[in-house]
N, C-alpha and C. Protein backbone atom coordinates (compact mmCIF):
# COMPACT_ATOMS: atom_id res chain seq x y z
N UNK A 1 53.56 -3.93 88.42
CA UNK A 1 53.98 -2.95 87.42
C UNK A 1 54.22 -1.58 88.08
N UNK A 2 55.28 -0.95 88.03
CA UNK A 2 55.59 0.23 88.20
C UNK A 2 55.47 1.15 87.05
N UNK A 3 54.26 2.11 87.93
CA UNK A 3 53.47 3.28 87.18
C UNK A 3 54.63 4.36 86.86
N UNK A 4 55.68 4.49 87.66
CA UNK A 4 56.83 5.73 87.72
C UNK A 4 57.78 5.26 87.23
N UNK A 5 58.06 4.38 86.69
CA UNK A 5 59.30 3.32 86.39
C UNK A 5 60.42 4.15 85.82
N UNK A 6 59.95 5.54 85.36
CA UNK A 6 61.20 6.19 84.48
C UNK A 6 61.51 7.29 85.91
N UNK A 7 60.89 7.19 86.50
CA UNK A 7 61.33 7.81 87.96
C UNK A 7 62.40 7.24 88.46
N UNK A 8 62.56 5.94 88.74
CA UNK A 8 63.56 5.26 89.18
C UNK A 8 64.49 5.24 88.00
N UNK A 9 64.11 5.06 86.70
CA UNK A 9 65.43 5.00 86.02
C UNK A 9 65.98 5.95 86.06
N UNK A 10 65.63 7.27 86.21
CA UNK A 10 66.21 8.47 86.37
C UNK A 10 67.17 8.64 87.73
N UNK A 11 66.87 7.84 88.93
CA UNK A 11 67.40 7.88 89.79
C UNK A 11 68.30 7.34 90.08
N UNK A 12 68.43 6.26 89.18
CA UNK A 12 69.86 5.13 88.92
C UNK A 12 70.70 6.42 88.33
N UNK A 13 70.44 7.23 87.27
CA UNK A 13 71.02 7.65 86.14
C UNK A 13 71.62 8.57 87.19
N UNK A 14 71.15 9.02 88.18
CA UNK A 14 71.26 10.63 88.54
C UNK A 14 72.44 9.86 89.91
N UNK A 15 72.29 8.91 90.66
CA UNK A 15 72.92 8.51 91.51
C UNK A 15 74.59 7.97 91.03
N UNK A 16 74.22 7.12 89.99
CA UNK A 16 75.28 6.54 89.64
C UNK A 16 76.31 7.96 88.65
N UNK A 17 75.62 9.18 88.48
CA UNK A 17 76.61 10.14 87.83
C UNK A 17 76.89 11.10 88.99
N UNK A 18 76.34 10.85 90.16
CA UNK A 18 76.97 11.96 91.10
C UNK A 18 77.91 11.08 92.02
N UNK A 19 78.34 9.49 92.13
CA UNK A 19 79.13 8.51 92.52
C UNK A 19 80.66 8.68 91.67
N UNK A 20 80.01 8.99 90.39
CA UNK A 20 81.06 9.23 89.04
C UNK A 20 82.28 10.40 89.40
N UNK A 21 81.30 11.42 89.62
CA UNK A 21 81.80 12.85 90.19
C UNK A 21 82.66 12.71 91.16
N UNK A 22 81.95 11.93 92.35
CA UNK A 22 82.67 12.76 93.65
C UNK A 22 82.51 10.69 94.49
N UNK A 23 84.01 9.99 94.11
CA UNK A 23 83.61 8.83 94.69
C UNK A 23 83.57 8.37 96.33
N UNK A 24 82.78 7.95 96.97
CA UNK A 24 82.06 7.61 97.79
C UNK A 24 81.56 8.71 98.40
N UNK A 25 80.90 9.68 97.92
CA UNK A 25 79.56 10.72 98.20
C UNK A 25 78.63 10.40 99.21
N UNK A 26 77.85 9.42 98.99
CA UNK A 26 76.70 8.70 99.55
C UNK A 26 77.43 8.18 100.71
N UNK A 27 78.39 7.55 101.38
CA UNK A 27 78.72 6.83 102.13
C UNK A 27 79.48 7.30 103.03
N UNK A 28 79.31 8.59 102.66
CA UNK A 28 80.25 10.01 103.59
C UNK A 28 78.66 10.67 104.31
N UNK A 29 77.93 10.77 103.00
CA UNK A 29 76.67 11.58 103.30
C UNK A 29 75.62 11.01 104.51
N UNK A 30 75.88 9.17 104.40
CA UNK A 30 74.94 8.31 105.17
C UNK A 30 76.14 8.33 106.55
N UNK A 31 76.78 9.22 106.66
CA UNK A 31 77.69 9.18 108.22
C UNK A 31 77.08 10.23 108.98
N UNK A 32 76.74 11.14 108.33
CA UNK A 32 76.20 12.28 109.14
C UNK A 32 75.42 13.33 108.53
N UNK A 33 74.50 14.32 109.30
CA UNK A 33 74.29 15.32 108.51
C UNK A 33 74.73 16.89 109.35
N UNK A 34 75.31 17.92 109.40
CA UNK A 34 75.65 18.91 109.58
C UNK A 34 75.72 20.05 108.82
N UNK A 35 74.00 20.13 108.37
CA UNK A 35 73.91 21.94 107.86
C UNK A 35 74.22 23.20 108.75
N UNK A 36 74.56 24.03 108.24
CA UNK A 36 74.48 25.40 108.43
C UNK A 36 73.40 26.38 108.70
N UNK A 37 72.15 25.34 107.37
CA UNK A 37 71.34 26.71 107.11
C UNK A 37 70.05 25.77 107.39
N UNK A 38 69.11 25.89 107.79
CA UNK A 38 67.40 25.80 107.72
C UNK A 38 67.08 26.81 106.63
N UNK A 39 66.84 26.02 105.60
CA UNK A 39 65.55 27.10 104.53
C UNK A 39 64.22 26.87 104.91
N UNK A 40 63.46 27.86 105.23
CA UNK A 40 61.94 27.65 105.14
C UNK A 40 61.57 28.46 103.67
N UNK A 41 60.67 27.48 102.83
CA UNK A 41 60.34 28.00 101.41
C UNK A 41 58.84 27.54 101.17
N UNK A 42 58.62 27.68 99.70
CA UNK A 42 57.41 27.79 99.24
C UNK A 42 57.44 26.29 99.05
N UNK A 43 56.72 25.37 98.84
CA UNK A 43 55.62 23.77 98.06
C UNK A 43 55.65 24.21 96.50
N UNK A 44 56.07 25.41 96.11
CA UNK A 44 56.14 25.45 94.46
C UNK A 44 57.17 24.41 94.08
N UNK A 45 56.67 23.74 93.03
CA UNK A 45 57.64 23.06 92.48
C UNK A 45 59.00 23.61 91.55
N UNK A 46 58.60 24.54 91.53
CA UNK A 46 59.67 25.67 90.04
C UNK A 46 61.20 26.34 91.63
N UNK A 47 61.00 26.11 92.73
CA UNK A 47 61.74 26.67 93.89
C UNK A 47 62.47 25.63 94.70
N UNK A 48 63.51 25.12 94.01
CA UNK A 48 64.57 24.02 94.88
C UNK A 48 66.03 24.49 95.13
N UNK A 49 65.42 24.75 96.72
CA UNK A 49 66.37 24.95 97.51
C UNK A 49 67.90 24.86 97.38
N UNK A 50 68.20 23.64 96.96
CA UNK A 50 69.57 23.07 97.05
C UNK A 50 70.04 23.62 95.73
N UNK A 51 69.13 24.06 94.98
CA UNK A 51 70.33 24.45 93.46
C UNK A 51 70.15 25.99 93.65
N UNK A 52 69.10 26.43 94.29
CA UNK A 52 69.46 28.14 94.04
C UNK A 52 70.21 28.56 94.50
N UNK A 53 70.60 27.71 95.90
CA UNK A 53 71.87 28.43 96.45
C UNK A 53 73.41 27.48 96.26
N UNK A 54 73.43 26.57 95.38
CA UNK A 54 74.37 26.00 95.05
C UNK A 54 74.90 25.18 96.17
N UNK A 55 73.90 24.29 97.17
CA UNK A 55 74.52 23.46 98.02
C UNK A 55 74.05 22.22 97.84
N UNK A 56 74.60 21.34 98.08
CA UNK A 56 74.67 19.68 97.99
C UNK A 56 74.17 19.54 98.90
N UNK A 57 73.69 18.26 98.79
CA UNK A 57 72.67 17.13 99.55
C UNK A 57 73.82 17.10 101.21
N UNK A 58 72.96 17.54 102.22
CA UNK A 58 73.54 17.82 103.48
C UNK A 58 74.18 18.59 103.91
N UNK A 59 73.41 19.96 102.99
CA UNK A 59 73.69 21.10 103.34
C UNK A 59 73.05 22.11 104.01
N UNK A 60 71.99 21.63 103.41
CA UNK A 60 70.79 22.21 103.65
C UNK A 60 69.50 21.73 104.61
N UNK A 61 68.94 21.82 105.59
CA UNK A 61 67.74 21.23 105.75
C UNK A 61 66.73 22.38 105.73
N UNK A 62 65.83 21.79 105.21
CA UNK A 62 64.93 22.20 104.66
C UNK A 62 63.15 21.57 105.01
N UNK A 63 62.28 22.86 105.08
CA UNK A 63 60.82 23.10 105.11
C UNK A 63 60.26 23.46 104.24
N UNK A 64 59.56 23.04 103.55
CA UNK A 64 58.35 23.75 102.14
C UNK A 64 56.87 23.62 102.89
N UNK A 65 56.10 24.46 102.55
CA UNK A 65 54.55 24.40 103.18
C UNK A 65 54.14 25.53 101.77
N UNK A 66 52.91 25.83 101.57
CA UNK A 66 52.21 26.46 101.06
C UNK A 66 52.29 27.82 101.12
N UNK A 67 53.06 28.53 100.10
CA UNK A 67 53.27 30.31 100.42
C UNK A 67 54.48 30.20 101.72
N UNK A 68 54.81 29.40 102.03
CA UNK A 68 56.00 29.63 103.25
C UNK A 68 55.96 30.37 104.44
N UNK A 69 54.55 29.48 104.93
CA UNK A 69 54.30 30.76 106.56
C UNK A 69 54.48 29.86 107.64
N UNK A 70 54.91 30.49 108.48
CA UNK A 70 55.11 30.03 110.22
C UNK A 70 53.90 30.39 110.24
N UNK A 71 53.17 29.30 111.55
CA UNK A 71 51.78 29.32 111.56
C UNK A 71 52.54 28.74 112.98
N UNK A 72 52.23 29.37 113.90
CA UNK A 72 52.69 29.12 115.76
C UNK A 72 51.58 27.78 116.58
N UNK A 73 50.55 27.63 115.21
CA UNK A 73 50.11 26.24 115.72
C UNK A 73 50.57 25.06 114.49
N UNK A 74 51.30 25.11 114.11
CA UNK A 74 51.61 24.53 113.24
C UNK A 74 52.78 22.96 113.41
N UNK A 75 52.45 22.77 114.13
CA UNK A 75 53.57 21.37 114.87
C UNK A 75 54.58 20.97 114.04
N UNK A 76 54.16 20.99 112.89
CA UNK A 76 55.53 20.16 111.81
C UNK A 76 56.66 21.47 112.14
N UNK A 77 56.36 22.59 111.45
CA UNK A 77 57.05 23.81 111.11
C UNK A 77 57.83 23.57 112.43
N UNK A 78 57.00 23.75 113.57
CA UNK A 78 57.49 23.80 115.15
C UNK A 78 58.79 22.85 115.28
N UNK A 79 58.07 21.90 115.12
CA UNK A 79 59.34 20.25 115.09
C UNK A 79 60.45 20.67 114.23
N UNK A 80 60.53 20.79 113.36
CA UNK A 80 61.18 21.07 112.29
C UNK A 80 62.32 22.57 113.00
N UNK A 81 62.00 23.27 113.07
CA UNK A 81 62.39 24.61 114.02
C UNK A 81 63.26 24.21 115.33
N UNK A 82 62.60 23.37 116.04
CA UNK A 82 63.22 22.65 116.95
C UNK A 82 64.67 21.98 117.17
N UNK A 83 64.28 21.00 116.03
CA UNK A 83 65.24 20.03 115.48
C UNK A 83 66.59 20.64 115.11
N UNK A 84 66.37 22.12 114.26
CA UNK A 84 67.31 22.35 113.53
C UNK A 84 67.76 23.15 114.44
N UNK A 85 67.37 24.04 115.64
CA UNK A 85 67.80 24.86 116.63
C UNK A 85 68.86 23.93 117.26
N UNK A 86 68.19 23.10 118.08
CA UNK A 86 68.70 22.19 119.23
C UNK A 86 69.76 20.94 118.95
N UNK A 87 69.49 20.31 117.81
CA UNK A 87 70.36 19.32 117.54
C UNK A 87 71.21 19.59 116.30
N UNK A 88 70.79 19.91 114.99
CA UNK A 88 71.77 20.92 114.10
C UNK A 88 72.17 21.54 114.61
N UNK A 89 71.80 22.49 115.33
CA UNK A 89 72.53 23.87 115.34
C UNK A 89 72.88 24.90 114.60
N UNK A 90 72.11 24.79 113.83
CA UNK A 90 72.30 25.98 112.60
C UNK A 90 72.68 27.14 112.63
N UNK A 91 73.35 28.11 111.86
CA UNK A 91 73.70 29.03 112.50
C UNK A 91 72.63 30.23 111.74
N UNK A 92 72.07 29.87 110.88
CA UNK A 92 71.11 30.77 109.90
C UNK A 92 70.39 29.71 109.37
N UNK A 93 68.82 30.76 109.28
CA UNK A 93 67.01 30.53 109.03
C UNK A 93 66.79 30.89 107.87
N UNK A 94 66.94 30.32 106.96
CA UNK A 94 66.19 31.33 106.11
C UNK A 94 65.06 31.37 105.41
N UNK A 95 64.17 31.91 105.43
CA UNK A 95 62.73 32.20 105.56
C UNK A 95 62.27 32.66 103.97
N UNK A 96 61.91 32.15 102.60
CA UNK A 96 62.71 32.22 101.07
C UNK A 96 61.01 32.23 100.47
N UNK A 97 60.60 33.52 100.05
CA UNK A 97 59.79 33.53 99.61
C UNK A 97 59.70 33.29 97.95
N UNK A 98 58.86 33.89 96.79
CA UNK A 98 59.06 33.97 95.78
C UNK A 98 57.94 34.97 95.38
N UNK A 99 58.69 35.24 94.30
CA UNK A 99 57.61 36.35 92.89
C UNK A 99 56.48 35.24 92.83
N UNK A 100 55.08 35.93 92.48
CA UNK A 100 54.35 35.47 91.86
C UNK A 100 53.70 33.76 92.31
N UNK A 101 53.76 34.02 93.52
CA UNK A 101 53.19 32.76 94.63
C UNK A 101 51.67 32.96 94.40
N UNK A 102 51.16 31.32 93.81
CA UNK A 102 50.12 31.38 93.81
C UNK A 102 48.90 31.59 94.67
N UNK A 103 49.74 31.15 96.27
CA UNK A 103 49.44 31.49 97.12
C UNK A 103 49.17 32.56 97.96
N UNK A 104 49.75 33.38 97.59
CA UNK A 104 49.98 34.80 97.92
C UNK A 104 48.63 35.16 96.97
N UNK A 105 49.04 35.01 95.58
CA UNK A 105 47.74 35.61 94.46
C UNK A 105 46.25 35.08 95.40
N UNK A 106 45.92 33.80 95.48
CA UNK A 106 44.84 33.49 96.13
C UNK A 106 44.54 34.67 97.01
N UNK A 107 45.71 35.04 97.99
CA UNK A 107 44.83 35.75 99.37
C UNK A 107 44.04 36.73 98.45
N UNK A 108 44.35 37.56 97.56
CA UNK A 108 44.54 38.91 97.31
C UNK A 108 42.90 38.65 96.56
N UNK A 109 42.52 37.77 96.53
CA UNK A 109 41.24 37.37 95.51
C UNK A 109 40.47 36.89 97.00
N UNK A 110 39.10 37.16 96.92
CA UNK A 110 37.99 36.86 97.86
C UNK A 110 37.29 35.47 97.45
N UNK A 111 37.87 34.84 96.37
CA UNK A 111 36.95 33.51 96.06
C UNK A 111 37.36 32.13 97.20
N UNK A 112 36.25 31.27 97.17
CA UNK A 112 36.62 30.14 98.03
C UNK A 112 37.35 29.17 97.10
N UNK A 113 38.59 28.58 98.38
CA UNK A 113 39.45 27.70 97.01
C UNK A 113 39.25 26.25 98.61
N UNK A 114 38.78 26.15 99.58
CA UNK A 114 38.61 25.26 100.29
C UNK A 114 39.54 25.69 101.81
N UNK A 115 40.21 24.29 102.07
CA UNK A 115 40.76 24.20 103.43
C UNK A 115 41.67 25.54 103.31
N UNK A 116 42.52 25.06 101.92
CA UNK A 116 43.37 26.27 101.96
C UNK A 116 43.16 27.26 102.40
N UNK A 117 42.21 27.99 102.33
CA UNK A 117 41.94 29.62 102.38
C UNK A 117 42.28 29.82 104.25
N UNK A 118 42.15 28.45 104.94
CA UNK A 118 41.96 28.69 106.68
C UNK A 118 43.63 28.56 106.93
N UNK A 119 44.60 28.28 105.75
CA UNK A 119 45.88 28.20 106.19
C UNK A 119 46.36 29.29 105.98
N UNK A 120 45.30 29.88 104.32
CA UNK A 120 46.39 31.44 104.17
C UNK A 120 45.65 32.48 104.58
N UNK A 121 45.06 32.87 106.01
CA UNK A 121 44.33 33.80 106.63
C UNK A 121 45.56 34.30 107.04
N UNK A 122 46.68 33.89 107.50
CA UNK A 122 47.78 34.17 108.21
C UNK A 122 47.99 35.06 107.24
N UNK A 123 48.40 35.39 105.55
CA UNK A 123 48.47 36.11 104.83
C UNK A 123 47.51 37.49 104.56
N UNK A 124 46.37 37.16 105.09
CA UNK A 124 45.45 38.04 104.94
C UNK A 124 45.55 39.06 105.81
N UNK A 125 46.09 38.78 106.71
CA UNK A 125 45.92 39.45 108.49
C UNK A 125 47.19 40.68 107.58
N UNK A 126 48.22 40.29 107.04
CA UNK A 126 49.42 40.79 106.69
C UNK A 126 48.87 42.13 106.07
N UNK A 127 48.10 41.79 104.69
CA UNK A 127 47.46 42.33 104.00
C UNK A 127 46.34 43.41 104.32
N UNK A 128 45.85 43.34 105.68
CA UNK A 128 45.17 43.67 106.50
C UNK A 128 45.71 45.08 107.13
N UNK A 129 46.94 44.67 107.41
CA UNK A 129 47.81 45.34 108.17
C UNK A 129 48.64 46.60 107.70
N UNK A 130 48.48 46.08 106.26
CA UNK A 130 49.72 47.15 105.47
C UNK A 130 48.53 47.52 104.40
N UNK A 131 47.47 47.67 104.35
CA UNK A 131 46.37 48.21 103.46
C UNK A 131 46.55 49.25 102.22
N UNK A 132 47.50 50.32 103.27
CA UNK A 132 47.51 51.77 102.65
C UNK A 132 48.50 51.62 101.56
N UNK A 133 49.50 50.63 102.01
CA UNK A 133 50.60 50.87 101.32
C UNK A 133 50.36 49.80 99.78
N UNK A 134 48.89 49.36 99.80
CA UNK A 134 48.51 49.08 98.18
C UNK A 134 48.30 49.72 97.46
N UNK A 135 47.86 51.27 98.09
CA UNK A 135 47.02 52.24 97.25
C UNK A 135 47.54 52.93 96.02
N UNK A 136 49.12 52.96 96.19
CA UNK A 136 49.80 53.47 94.81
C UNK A 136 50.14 52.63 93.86
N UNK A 137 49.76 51.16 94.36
CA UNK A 137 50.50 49.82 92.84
C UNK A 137 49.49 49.73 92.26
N UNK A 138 49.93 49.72 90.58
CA UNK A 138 49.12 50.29 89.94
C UNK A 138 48.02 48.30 89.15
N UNK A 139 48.93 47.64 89.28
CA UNK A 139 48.70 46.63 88.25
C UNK A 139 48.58 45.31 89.64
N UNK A 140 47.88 43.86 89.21
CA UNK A 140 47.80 42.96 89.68
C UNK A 140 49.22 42.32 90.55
N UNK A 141 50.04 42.60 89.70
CA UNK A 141 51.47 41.91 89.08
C UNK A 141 52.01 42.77 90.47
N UNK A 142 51.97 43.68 90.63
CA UNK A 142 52.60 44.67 91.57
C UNK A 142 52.20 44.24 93.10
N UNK A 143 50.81 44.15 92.98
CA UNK A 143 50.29 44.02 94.80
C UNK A 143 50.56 42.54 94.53
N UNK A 144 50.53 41.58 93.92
CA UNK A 144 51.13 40.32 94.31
C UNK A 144 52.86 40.12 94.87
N UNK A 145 53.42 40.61 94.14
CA UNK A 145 55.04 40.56 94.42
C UNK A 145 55.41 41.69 95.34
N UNK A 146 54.13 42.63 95.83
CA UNK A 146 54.86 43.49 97.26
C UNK A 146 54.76 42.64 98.50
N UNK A 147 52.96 41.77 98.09
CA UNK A 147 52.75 41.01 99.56
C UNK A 147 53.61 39.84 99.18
N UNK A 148 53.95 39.09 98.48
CA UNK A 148 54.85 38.33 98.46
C UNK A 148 56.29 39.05 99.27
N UNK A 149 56.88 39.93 99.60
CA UNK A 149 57.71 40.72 100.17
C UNK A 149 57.31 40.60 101.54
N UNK A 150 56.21 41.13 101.53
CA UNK A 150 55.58 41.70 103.48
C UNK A 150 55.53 40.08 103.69
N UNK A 151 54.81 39.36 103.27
CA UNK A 151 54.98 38.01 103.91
C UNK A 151 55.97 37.42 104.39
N UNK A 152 57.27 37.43 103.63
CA UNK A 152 58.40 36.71 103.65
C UNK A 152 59.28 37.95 105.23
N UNK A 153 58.86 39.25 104.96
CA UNK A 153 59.41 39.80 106.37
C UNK A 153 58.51 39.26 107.60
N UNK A 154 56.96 39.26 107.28
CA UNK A 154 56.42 39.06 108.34
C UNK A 154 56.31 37.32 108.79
N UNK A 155 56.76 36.66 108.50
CA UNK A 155 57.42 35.45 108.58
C UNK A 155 58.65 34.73 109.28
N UNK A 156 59.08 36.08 108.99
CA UNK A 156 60.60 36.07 109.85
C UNK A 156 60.27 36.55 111.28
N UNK A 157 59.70 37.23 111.61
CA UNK A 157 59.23 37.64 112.50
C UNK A 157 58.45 36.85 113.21
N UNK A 158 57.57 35.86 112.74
CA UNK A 158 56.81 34.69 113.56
C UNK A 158 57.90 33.71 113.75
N UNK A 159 58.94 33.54 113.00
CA UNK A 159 60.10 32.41 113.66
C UNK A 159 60.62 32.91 114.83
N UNK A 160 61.23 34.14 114.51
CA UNK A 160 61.66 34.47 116.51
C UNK A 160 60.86 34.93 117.22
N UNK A 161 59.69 34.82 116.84
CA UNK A 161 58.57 34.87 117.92
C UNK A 161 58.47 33.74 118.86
N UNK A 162 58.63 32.55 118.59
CA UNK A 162 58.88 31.23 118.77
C UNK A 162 59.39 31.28 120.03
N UNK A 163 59.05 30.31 120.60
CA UNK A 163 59.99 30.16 122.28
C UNK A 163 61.56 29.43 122.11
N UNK A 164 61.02 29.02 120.56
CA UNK A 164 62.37 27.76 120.18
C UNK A 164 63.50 28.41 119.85
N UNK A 165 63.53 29.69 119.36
CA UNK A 165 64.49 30.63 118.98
C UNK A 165 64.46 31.46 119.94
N UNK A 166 64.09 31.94 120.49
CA UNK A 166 64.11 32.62 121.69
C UNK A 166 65.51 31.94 122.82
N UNK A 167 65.21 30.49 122.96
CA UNK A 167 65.55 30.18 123.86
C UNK A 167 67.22 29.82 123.21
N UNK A 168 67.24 29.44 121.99
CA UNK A 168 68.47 29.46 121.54
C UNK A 168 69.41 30.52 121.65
N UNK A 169 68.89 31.58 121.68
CA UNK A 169 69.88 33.43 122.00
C UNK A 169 70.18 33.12 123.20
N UNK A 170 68.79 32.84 124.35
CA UNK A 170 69.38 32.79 125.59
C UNK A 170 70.03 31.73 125.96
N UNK A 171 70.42 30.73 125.28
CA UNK A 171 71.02 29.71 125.57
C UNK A 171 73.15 30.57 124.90
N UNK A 172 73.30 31.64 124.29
CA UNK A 172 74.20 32.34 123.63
C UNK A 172 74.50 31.43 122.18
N UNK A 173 73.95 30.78 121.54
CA UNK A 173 73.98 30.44 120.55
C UNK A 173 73.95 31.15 119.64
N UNK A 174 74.90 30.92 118.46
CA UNK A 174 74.93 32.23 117.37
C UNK A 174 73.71 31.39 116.31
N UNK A 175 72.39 32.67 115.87
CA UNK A 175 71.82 32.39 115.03
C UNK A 175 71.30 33.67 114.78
N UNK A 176 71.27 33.63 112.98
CA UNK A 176 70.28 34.68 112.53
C UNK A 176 69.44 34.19 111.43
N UNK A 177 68.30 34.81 111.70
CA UNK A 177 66.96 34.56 110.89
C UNK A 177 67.01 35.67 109.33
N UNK A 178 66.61 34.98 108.04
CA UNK A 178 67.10 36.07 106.82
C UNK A 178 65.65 35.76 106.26
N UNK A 179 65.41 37.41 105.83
CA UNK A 179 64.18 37.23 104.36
C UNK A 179 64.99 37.55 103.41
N UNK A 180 64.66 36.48 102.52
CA UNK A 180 65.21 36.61 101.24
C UNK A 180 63.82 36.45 100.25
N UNK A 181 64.00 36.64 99.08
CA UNK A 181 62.93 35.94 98.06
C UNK A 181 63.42 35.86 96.47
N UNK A 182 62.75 35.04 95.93
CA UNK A 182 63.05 34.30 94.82
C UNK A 182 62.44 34.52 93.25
N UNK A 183 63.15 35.32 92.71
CA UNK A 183 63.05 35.88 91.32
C UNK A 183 62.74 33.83 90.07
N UNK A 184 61.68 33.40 89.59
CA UNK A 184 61.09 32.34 89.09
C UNK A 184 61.75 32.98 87.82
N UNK A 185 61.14 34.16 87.21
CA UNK A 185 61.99 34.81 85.84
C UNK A 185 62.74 34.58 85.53
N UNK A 186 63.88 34.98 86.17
CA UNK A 186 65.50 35.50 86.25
C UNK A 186 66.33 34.26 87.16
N UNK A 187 65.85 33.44 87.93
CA UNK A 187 66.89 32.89 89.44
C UNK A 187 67.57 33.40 89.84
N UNK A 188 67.08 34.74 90.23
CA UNK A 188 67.76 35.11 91.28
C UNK A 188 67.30 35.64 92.49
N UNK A 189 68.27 35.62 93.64
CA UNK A 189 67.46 35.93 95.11
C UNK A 189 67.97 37.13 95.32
N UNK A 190 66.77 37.99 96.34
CA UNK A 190 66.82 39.20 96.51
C UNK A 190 66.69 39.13 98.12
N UNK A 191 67.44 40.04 99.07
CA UNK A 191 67.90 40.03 100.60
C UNK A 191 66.91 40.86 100.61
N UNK A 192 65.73 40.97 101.30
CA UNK A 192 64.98 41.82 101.61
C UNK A 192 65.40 42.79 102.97
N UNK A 193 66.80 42.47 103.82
CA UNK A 193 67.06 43.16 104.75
C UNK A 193 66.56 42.90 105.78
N UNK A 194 65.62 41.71 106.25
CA UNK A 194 64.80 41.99 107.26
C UNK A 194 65.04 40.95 108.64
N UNK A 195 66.69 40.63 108.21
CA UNK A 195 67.89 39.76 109.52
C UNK A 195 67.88 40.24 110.76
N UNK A 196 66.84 39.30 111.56
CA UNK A 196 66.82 39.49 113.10
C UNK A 196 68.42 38.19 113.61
N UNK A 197 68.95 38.64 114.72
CA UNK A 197 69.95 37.49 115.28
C UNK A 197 69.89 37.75 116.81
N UNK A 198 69.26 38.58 117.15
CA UNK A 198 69.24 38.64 118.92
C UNK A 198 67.86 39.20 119.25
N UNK A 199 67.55 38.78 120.06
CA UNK A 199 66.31 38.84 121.01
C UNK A 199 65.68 40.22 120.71
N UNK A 200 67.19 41.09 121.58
CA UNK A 200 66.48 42.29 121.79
C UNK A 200 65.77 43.36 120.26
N UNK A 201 66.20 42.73 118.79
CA UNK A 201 65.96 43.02 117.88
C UNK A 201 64.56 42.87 117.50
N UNK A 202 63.29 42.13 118.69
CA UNK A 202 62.09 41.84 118.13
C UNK A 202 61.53 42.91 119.11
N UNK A 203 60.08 43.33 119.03
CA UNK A 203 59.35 43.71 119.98
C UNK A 203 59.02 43.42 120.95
N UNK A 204 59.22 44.03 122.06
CA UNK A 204 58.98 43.83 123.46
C UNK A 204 57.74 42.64 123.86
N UNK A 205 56.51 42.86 123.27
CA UNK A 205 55.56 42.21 123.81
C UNK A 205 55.97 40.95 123.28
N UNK A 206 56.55 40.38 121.92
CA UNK A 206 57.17 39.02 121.80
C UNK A 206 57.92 38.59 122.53
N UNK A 207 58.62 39.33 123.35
CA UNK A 207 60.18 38.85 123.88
C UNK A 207 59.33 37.76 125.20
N UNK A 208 60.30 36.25 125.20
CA UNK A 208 59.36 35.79 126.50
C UNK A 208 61.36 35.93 127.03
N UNK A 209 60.66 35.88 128.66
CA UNK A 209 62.24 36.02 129.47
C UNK A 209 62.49 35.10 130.07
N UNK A 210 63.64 34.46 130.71
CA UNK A 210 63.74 33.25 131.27
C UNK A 210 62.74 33.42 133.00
């Protein structure tokens, strides 16, 4: 007995109307894949990639983890980073935070929630860092959706920290890394400005040299 059974019927329903649309889709799609873009995003379920920015299945490849952090011991993220550098070739990262990450809310609270709390220290350090600049938000709602901001820049910043992007510039490969983040309210995304695409754009003590 299948416990999900309306899972699959949904998947007949959803396959056989995007076959309807656009005929032989799937059999173009199972020839190859050639994105553009790496999204790195949030594990929220309310944040899918492929419809906020209006791209179809093999357009996109894509990373979700918890609050959306590069963690430099983090092997999947790494692999994943790798993959899309070296054999995609992507030409843009984008690094896609959101409003009102539960994850983000956790750091900002001192209670124990388990393993989690040893993944989002990386958030804390952030929080750590930019202290002063809590002192004028007045409401909960406010210091959640600023560090939701500082995260998603300081994130971008641990991807070309990476030797894997690093080595892609010096290899002359065109790539740029984007913070963006993600309005749950409204759907809409906001450019936080914080597009590194060459080496010399990070800090010296990150830069490794050939």
């Amino acid at each position: 007995m299948k416990l999900l059974n309306h899972l699959f019927l949904n998947n007949k329903k959803w396959a056989k109307s995007v076959e309807a649309m656009d005929k032989g889709f799937f059999k173009r799609l199972a020839k190859q894949q050639s994105p553009e873009y790496l999204w790195i995003g949030c594990s929220d379920s309310r944040v899918s990639a492929n419809e906020i920015v209006g791209l179809s299945s093999g357009e996109l490849f894509v990373h979700r983890n918890v609050a959306n952090v590069i963690d430099h011991t983090d092997f999947n993220c790494l692999s994943v980073l790798q993959y899309a550098a070296e054999v995609l070739k992507v030409k843009h990262i984008i690094v896609c935070g959101h409003y009102g990450c539960g994850g983000v809310k956790t750091v900002l609270g001192n209670h124990k929630h388990g393993f989690i709390d040893n993944w989002l220290s990386n958030i804390k350090d952030i929080y750590h860092r930019h202290e002063e600049k809590f002192k004028p938000l007045k409401t909960e709602v406010e210091r959640i959706d600023f560090l939701c901001e500082l995260n998603v820049v300081e994130q971008v910043k641990n991807v070309c920290h990476t030797t894997i992007i690093q080595d892609a510039w010096d290899r002359g490969q065109e790539l740029a890394v984007h913070g963006w983040i993600y309005g749950i309210n409204n759907g809409l995304l906001k450019d936080l400005n914080a597009c590194i695409s060459a080496k010399n754009q990070i800090h010296e003590i990150y830069q490794v040299n050939k």
